[in-house]
PDB file of N, CA and C in Angstrom:
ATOM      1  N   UNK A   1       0.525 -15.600  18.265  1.00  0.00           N
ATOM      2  CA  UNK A   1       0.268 -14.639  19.312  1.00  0.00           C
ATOM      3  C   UNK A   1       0.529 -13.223  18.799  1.00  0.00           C
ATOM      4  N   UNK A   2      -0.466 -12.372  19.299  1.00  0.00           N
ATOM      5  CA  UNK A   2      -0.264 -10.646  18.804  1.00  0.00           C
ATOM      6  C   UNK A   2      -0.662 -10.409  17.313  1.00  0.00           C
ATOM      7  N   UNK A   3      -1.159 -11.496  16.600  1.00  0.00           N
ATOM      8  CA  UNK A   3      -2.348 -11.519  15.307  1.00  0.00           C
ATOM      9  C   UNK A   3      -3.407 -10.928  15.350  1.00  0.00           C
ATOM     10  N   UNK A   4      -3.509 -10.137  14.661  1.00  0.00           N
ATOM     11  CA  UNK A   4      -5.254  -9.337  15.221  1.00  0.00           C
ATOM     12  C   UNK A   4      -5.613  -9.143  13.193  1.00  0.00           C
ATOM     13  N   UNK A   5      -6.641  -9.553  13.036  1.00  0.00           N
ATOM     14  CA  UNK A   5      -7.309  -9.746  11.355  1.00  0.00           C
ATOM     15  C   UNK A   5      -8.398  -8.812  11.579  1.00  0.00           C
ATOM     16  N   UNK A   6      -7.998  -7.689  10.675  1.00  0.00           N
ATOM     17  CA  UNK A   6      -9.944  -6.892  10.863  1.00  0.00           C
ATOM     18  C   UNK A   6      -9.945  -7.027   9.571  1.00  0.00           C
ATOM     19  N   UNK A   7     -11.275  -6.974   9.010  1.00  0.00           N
ATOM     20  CA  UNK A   7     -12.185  -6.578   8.126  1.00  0.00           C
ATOM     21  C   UNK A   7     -11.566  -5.550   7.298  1.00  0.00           C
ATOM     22  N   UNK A   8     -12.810  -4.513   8.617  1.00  0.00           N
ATOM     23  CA  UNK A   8     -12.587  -3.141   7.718  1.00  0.00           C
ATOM     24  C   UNK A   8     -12.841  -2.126   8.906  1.00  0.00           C
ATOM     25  N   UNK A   9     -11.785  -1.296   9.179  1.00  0.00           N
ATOM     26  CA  UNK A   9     -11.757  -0.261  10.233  1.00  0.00           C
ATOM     27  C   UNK A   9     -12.019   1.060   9.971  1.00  0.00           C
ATOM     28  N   UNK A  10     -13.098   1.816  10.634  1.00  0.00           N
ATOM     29  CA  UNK A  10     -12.769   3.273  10.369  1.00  0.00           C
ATOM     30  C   UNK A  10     -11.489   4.274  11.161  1.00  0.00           C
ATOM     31  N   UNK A  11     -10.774   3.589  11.875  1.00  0.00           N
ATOM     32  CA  UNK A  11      -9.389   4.017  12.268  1.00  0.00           C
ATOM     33  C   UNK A  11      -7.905   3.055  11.673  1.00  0.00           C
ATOM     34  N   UNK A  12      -8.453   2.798  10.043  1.00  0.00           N
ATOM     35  CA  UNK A  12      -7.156   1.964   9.343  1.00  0.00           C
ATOM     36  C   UNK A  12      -5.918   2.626   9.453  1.00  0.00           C
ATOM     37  N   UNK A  13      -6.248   3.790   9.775  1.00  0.00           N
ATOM     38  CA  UNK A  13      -4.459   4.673   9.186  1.00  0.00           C
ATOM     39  C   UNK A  13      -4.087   4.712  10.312  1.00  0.00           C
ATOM     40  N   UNK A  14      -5.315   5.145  11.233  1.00  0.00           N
ATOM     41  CA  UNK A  14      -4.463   5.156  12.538  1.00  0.00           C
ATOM     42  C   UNK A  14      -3.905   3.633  13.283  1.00  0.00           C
ATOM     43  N   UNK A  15      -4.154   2.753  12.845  1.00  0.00           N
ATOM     44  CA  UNK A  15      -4.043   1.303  12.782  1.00  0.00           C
ATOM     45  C   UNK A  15      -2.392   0.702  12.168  1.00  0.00           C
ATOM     46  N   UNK A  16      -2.551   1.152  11.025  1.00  0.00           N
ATOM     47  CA  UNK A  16      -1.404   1.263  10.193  1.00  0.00           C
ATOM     48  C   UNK A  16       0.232   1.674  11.242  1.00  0.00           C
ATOM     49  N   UNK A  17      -0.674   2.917  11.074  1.00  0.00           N
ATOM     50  CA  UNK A  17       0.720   3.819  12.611  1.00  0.00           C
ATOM     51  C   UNK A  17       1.086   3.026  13.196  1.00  0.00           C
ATOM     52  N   UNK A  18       0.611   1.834  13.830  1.00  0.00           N
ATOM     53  CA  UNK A  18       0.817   1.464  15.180  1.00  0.00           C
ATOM     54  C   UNK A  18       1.246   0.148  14.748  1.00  0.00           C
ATOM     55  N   UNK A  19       0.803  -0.459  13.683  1.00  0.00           N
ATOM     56  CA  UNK A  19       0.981  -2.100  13.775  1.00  0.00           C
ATOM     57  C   UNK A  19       2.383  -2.084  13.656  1.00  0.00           C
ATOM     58  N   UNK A  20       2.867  -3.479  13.808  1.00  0.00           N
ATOM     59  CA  UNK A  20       4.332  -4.015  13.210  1.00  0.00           C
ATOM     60  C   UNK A  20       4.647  -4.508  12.059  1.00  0.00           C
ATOM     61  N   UNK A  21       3.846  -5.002  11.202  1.00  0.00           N
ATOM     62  CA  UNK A  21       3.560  -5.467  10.132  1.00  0.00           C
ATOM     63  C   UNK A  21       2.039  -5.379   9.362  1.00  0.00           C
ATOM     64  N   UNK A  22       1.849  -4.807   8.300  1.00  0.00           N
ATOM     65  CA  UNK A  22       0.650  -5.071   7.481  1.00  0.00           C
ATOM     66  C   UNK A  22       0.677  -5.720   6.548  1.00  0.00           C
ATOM     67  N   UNK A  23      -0.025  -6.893   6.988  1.00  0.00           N
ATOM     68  CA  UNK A  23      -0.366  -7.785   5.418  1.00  0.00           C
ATOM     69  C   UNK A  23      -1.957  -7.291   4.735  1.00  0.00           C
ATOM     70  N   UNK A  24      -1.739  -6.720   3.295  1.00  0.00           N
ATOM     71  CA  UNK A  24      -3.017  -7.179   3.014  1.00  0.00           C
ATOM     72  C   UNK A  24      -3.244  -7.342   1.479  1.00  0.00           C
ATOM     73  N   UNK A  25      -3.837  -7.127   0.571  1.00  0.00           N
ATOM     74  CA  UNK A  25      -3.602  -7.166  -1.014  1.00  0.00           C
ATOM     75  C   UNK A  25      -3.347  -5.804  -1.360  1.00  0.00           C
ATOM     76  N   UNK A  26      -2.940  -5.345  -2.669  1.00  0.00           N
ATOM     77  CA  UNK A  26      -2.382  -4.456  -3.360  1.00  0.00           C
ATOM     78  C   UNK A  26      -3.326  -3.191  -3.853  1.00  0.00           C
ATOM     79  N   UNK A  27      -4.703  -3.324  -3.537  1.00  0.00           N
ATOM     80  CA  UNK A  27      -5.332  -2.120  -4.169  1.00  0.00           C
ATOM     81  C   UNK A  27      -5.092  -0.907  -3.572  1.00  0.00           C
ATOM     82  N   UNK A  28      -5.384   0.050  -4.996  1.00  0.00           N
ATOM     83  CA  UNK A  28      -4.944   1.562  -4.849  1.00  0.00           C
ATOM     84  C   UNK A  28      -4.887   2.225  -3.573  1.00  0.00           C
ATOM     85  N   UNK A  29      -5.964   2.266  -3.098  1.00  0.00           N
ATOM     86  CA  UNK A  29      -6.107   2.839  -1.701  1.00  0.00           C
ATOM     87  C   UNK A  29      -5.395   2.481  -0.546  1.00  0.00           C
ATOM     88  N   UNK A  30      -5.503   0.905  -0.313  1.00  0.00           N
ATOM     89  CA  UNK A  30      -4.423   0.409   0.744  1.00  0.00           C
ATOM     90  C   UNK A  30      -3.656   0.605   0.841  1.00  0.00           C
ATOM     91  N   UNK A  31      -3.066   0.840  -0.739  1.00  0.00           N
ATOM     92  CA  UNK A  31      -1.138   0.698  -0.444  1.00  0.00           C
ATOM     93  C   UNK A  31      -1.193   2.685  -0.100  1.00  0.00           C
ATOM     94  N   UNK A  32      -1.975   3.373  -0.905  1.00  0.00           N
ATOM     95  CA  UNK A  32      -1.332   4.417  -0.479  1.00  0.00           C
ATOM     96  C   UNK A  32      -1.496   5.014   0.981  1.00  0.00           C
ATOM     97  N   UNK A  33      -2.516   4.306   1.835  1.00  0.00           N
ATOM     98  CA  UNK A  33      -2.549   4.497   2.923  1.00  0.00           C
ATOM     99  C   UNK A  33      -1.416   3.963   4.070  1.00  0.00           C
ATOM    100  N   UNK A  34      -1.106   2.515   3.014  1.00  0.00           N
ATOM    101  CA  UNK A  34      -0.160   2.233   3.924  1.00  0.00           C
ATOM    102  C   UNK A  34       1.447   2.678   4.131  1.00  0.00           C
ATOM    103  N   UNK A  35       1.579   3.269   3.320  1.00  0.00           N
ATOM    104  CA  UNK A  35       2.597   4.192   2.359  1.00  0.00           C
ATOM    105  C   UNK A  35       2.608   5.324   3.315  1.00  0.00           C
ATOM    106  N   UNK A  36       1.844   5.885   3.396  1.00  0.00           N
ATOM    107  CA  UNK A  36       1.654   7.486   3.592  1.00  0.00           C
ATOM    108  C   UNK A  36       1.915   6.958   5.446  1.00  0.00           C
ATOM    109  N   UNK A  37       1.094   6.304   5.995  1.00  0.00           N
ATOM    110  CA  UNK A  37       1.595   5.812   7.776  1.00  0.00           C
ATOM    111  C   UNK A  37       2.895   5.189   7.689  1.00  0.00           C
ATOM    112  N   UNK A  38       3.670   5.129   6.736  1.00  0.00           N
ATOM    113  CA  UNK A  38       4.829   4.559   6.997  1.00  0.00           C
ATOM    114  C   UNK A  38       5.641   3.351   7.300  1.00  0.00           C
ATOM    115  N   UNK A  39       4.005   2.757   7.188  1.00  0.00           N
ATOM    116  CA  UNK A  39       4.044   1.171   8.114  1.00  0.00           C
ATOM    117  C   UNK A  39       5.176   0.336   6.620  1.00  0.00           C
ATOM    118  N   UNK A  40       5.407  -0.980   7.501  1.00  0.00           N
ATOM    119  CA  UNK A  40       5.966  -2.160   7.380  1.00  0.00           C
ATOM    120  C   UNK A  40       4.906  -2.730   6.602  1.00  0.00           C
ATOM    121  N   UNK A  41       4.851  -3.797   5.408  1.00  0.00           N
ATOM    122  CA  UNK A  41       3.719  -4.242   4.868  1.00  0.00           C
ATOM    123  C   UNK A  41       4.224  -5.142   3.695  1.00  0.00           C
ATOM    124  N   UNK A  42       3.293  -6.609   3.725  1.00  0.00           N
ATOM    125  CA  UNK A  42       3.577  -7.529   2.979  1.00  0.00           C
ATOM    126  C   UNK A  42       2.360  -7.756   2.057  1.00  0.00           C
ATOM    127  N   UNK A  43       2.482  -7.148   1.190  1.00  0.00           N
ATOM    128  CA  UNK A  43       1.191  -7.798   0.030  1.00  0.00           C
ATOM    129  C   UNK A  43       1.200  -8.586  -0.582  1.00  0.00           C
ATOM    130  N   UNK A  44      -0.040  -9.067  -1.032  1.00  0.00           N
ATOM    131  CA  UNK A  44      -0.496 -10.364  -1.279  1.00  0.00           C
ATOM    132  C   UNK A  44      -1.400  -9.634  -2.693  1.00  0.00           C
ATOM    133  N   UNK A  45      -0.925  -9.410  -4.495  1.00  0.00           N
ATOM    134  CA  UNK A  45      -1.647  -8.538  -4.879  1.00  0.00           C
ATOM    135  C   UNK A  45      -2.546  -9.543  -5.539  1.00  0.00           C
ATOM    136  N   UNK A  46      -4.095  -9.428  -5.419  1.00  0.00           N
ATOM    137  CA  UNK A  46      -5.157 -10.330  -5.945  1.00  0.00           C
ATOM    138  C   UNK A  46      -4.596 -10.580  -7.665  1.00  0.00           C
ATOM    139  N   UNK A  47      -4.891 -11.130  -8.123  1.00  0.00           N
ATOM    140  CA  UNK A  47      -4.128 -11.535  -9.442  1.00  0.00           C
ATOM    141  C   UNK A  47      -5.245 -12.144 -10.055  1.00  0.00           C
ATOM    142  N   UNK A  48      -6.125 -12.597  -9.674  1.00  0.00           N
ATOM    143  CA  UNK A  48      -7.185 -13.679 -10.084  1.00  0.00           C
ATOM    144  C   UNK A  48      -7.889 -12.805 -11.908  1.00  0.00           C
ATOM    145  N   UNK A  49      -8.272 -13.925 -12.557  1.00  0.00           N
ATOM    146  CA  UNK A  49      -8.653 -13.307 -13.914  1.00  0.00           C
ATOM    147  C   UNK A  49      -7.918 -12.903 -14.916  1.00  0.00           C
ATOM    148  N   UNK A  50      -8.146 -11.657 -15.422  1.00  0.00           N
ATOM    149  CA  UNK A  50      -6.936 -10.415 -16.438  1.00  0.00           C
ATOM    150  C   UNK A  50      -6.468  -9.570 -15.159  1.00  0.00           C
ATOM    151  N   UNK A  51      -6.328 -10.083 -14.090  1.00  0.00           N
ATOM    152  CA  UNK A  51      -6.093  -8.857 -13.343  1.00  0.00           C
ATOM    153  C   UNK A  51      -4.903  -8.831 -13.187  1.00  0.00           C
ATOM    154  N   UNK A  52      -4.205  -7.403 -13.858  1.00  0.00           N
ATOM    155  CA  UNK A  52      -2.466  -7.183 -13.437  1.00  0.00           C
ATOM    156  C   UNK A  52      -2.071  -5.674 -12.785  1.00  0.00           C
ATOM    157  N   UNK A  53      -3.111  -5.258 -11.949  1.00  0.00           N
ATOM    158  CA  UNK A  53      -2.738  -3.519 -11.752  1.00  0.00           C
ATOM    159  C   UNK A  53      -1.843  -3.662 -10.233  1.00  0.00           C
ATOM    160  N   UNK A  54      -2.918  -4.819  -9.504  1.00  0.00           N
ATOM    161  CA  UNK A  54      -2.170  -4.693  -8.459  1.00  0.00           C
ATOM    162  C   UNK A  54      -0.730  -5.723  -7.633  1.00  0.00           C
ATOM    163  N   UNK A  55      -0.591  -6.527  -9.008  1.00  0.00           N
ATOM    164  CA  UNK A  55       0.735  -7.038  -8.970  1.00  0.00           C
ATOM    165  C   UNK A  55       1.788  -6.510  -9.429  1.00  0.00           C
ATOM    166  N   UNK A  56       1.488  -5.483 -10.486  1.00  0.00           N
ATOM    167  CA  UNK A  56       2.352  -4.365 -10.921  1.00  0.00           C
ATOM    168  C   UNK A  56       2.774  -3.363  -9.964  1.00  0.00           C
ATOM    169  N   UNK A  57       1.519  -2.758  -9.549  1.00  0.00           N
ATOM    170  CA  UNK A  57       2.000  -2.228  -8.135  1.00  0.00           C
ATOM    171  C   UNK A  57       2.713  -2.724  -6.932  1.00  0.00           C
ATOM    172  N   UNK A  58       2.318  -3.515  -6.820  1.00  0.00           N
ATOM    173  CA  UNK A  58       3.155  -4.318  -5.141  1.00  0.00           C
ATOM    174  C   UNK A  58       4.402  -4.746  -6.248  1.00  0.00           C
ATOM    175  N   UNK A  59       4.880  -5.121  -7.446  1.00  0.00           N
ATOM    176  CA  UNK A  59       6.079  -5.459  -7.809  1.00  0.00           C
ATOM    177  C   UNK A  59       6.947  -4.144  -8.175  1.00  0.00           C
ATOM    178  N   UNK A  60       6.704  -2.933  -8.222  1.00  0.00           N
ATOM    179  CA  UNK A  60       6.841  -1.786  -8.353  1.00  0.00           C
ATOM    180  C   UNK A  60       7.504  -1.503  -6.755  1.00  0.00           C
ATOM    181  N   UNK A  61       6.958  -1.456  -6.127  1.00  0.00           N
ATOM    182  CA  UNK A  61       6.830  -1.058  -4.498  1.00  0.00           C
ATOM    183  C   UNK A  61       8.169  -1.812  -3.854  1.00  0.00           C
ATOM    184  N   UNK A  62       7.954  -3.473  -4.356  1.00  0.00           N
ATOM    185  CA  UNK A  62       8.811  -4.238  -3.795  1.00  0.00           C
ATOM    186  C   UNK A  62      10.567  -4.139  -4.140  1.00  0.00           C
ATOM    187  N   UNK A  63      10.576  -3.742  -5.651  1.00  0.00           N
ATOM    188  CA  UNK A  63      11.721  -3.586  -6.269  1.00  0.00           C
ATOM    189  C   UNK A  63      12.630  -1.924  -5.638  1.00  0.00           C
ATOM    190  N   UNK A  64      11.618  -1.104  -5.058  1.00  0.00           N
ATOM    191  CA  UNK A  64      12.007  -0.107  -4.982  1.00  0.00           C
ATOM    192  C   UNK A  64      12.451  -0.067  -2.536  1.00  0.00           C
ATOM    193  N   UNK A  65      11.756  -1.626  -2.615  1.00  0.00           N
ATOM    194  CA  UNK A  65      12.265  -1.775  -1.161  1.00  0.00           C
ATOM    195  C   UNK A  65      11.066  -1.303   0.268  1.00  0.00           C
ATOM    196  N   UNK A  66       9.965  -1.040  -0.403  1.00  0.00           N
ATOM    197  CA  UNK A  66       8.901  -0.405   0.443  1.00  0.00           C
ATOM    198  C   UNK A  66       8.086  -1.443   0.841  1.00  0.00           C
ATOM    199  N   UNK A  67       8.359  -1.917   0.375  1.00  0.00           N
ATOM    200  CA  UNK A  67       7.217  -3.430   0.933  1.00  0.00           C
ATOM    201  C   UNK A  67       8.455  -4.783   0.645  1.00  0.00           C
ATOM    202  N   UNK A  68       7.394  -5.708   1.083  1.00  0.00           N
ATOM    203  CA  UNK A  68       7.763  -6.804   0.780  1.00  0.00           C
ATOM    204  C   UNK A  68       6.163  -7.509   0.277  1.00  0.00           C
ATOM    205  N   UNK A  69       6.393  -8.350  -1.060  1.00  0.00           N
ATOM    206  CA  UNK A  69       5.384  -8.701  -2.036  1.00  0.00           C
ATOM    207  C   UNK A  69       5.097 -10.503  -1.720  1.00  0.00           C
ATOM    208  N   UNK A  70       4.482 -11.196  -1.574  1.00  0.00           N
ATOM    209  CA  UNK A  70       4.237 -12.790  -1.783  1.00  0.00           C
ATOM    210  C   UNK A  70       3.206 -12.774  -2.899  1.00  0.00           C
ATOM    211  N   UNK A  71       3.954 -13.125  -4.405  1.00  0.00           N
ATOM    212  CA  UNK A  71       2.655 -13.508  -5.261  1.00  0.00           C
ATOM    213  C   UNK A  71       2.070 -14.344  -4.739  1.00  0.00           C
ATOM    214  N   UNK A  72       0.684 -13.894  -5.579  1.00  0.00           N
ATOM    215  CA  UNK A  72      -0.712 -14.997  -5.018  1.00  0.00           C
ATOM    216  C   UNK A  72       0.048 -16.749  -5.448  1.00  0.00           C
ATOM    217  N   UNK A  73       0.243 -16.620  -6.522  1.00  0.00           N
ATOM    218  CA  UNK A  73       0.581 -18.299  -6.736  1.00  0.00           C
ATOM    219  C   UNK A  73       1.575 -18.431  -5.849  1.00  0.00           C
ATOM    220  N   UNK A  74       2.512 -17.811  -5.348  1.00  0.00           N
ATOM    221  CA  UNK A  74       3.742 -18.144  -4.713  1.00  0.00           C
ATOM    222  C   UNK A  74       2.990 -18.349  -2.859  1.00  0.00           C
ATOM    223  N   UNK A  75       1.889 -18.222  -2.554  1.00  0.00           N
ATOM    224  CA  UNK A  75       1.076 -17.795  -1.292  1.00  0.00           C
ATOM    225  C   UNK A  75       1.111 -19.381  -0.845  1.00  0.00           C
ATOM    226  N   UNK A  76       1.842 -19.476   0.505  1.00  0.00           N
ATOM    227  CA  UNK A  76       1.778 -20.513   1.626  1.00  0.00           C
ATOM    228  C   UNK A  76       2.017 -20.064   2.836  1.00  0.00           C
ATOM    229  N   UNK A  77       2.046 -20.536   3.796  1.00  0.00           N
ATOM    230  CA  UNK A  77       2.220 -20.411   5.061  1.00  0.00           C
ATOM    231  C   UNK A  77       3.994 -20.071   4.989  1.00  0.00           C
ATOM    232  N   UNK A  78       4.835 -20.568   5.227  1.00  0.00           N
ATOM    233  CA  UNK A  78       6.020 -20.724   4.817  1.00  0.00           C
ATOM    234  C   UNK A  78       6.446 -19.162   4.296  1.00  0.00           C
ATOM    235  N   UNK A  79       5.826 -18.921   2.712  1.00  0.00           N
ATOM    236  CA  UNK A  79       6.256 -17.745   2.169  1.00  0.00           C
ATOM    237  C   UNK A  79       6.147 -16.673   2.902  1.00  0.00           C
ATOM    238  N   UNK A  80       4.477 -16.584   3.474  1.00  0.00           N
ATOM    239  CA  UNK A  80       3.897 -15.647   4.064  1.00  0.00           C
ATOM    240  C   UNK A  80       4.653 -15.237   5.357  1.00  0.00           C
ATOM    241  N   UNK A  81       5.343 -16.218   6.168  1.00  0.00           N
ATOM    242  CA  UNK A  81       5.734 -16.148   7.522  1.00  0.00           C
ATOM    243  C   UNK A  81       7.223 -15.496   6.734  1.00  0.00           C
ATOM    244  N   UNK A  82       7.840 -15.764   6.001  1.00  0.00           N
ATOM    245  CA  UNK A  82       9.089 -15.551   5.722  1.00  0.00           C
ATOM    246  C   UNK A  82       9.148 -14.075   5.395  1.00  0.00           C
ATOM    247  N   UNK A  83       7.676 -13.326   4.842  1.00  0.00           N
ATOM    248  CA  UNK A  83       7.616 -11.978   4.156  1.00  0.00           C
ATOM    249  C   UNK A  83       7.283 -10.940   5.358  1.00  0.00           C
ATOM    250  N   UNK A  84       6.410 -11.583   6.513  1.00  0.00           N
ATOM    251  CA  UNK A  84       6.583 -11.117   7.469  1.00  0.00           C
ATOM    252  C   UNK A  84       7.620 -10.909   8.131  1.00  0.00           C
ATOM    253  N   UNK A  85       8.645 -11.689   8.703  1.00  0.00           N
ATOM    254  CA  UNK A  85      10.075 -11.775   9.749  1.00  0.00           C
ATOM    255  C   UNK A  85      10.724 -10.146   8.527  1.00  0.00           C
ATOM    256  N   UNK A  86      10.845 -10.552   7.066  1.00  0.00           N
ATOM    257  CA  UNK A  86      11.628  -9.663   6.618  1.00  0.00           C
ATOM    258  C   UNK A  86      10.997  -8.112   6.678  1.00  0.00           C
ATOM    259  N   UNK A  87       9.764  -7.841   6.412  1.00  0.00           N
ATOM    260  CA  UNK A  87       9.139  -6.544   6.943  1.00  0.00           C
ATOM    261  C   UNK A  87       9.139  -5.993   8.254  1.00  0.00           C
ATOM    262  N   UNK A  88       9.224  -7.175   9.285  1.00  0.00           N
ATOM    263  CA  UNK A  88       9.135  -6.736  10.430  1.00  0.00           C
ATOM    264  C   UNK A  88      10.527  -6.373  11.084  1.00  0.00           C
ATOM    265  N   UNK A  89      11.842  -6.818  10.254  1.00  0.00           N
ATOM    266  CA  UNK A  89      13.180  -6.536  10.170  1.00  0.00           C
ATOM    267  C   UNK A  89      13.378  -4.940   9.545  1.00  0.00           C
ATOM    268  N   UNK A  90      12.623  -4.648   8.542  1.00  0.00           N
ATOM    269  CA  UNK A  90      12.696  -3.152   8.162  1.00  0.00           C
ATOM    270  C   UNK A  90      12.421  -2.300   8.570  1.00  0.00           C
ATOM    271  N   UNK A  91      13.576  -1.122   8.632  1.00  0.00           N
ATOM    272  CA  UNK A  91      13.071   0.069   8.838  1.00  0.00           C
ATOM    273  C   UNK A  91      11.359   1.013   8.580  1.00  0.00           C
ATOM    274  N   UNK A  92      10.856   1.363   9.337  1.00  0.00           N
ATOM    275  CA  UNK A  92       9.370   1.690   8.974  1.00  0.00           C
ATOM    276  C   UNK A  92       9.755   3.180   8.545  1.00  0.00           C
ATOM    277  N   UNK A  93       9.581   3.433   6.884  1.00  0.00           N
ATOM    278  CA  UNK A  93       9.682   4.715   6.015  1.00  0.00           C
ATOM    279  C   UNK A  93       8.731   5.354   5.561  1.00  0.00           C
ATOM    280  N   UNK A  94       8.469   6.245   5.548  1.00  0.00           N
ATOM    281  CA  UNK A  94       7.885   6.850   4.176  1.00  0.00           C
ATOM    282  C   UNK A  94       8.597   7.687   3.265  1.00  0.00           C
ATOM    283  N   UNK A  95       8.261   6.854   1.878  1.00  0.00           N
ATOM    284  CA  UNK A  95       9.116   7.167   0.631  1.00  0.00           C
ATOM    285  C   UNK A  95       9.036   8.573   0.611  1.00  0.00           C
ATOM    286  N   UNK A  96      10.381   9.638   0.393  1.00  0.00           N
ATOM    287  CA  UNK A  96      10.094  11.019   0.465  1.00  0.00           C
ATOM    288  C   UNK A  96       9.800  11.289  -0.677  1.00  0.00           C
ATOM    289  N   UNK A  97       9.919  10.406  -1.917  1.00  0.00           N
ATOM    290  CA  UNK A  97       9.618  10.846  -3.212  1.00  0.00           C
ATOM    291  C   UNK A  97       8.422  10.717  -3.475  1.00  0.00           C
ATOM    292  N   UNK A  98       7.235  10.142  -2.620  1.00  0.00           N
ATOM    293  CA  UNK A  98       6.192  10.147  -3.361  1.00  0.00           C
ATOM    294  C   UNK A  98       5.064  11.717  -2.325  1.00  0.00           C
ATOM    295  N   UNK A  99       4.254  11.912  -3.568  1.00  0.00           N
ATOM    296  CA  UNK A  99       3.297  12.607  -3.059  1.00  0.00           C
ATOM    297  C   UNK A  99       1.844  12.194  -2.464  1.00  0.00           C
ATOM    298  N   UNK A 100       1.241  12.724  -1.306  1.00  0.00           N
ATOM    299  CA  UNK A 100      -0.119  12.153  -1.127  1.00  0.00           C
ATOM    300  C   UNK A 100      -1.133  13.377  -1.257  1.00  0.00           C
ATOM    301  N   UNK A 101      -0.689  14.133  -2.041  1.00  0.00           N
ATOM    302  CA  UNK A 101      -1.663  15.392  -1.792  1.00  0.00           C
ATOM    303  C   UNK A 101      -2.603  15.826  -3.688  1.00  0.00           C
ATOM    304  N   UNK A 102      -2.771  14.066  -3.922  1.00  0.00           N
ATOM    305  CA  UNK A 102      -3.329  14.017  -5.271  1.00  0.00           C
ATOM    306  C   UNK A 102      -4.539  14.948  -5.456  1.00  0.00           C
ATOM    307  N   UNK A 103      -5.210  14.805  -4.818  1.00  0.00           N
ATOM    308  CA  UNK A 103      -6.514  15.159  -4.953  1.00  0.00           C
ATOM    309  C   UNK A 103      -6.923  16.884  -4.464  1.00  0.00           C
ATOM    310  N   UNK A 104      -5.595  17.299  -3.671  1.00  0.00           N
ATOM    311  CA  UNK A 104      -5.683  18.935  -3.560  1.00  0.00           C
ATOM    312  C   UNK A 104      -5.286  19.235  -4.615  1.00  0.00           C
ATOM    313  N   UNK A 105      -4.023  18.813  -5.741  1.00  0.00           N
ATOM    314  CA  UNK A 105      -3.466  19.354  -6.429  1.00  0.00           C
ATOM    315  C   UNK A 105      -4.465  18.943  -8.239  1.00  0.00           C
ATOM    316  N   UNK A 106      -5.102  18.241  -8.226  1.00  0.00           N
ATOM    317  CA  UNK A 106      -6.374  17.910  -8.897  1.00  0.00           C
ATOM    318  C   UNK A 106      -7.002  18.932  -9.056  1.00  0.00           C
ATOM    319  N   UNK A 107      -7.394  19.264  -7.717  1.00  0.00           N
ATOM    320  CA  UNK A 107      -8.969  20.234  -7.710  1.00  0.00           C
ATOM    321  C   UNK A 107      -8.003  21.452  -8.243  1.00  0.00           C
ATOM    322  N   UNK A 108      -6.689  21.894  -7.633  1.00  0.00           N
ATOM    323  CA  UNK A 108      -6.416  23.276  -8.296  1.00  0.00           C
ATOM    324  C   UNK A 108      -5.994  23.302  -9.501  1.00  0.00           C
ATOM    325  N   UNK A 109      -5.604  22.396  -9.837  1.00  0.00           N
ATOM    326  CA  UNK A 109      -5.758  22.542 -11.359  1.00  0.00           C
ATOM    327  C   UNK A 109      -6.897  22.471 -12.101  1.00  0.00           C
ATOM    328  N   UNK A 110      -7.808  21.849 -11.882  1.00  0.00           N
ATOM    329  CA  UNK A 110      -8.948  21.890 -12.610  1.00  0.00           C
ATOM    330  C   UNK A 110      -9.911  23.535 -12.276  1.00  0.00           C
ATOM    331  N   UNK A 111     -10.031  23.855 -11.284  1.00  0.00           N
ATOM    332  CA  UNK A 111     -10.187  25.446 -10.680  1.00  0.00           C
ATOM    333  C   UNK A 111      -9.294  26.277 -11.910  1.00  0.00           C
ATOM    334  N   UNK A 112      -7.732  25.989 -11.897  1.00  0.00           N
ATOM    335  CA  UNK A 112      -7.309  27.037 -12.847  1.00  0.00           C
ATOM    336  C   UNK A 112      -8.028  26.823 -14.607  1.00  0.00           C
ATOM    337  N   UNK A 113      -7.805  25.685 -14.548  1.00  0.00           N
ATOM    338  CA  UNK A 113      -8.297  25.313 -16.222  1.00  0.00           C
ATOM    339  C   UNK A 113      -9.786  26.057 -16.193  1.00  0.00           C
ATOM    340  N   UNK A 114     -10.735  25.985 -15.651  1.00  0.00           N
ATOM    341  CA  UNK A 114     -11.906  26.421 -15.466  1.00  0.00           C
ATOM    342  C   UNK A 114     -12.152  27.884 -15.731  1.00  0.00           C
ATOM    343  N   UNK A 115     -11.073  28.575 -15.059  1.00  0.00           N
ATOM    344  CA  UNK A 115     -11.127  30.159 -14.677  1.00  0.00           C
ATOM    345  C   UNK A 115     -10.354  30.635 -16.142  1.00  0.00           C
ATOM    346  N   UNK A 116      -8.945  29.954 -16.272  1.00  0.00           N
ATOM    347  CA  UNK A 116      -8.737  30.037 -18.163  1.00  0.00           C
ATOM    348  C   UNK A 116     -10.130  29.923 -19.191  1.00  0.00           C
ATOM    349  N   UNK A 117     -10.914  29.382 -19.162  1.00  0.00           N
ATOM    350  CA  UNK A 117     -11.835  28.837 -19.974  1.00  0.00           C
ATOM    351  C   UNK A 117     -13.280  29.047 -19.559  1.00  0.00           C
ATOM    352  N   UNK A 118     -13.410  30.421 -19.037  1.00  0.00           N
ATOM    353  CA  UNK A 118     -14.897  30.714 -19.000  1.00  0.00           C
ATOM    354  C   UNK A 118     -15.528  30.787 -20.196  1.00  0.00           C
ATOM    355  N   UNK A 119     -16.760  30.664 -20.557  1.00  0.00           N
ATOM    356  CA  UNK A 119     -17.620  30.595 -21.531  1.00  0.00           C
ATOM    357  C   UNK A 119     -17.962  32.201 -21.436  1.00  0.00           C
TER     358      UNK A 119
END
């Protein structure tokens, strides 16, 4: 009861804000969205193949207390319910050490490098 599974929302962050728990996998974007709303969140990081970016990340995240992680091989009902109760026990934070303002501070640097280096 009070399970709701979307897809894919164009109001995710504002979604985020509000839920009690977010489960979803580890890619770049998710986590920093889910990061930045502050939410509660249990990832699940896809692992399948050579793939190690986003188990590094969610094991990164988890060690530092911002999430709670269920590796894919470690993935049952059981684990999953257990990673939930403990997220939904945590305080809902956002890390003050991290930044979300990548992509303003990108463009002005690349603007200054540019204006150094007219032709």
């Amino acid at each position: 009861d009070g399970v709701v599974v979307e897809r894919n929302r164009a109001d995710f962050t504002q979604l985020l804000r509000r839920c009690r728990v977010s489960v979803s996998q580890a890619g770049y974007n998710t986590v920093m969205e889910t990061l930045q709303a502050g939410a509660r969140a249990v990832m699940v990081p896809f692992a399948g193949g050579s793939e190690s970016e986003q188990t590094l990340r969610a094991s990164v995240l988890a060690e530092r207390g911002w999430i709670d992680m269920v590796p894919e091989h470690a993935l049952t009902p059981a684990s999953l319910a257990q990673a939930i109760d403990r997220a939904a026990d945590r305080a809902a934070t956002v890390p003050g050490s991290l930044r979300f303002d990548g992509a303003d501070v990108s463009a002005a640097l690349v603007r200054r490098w540019l204006s150094q280096h007219k032709a």
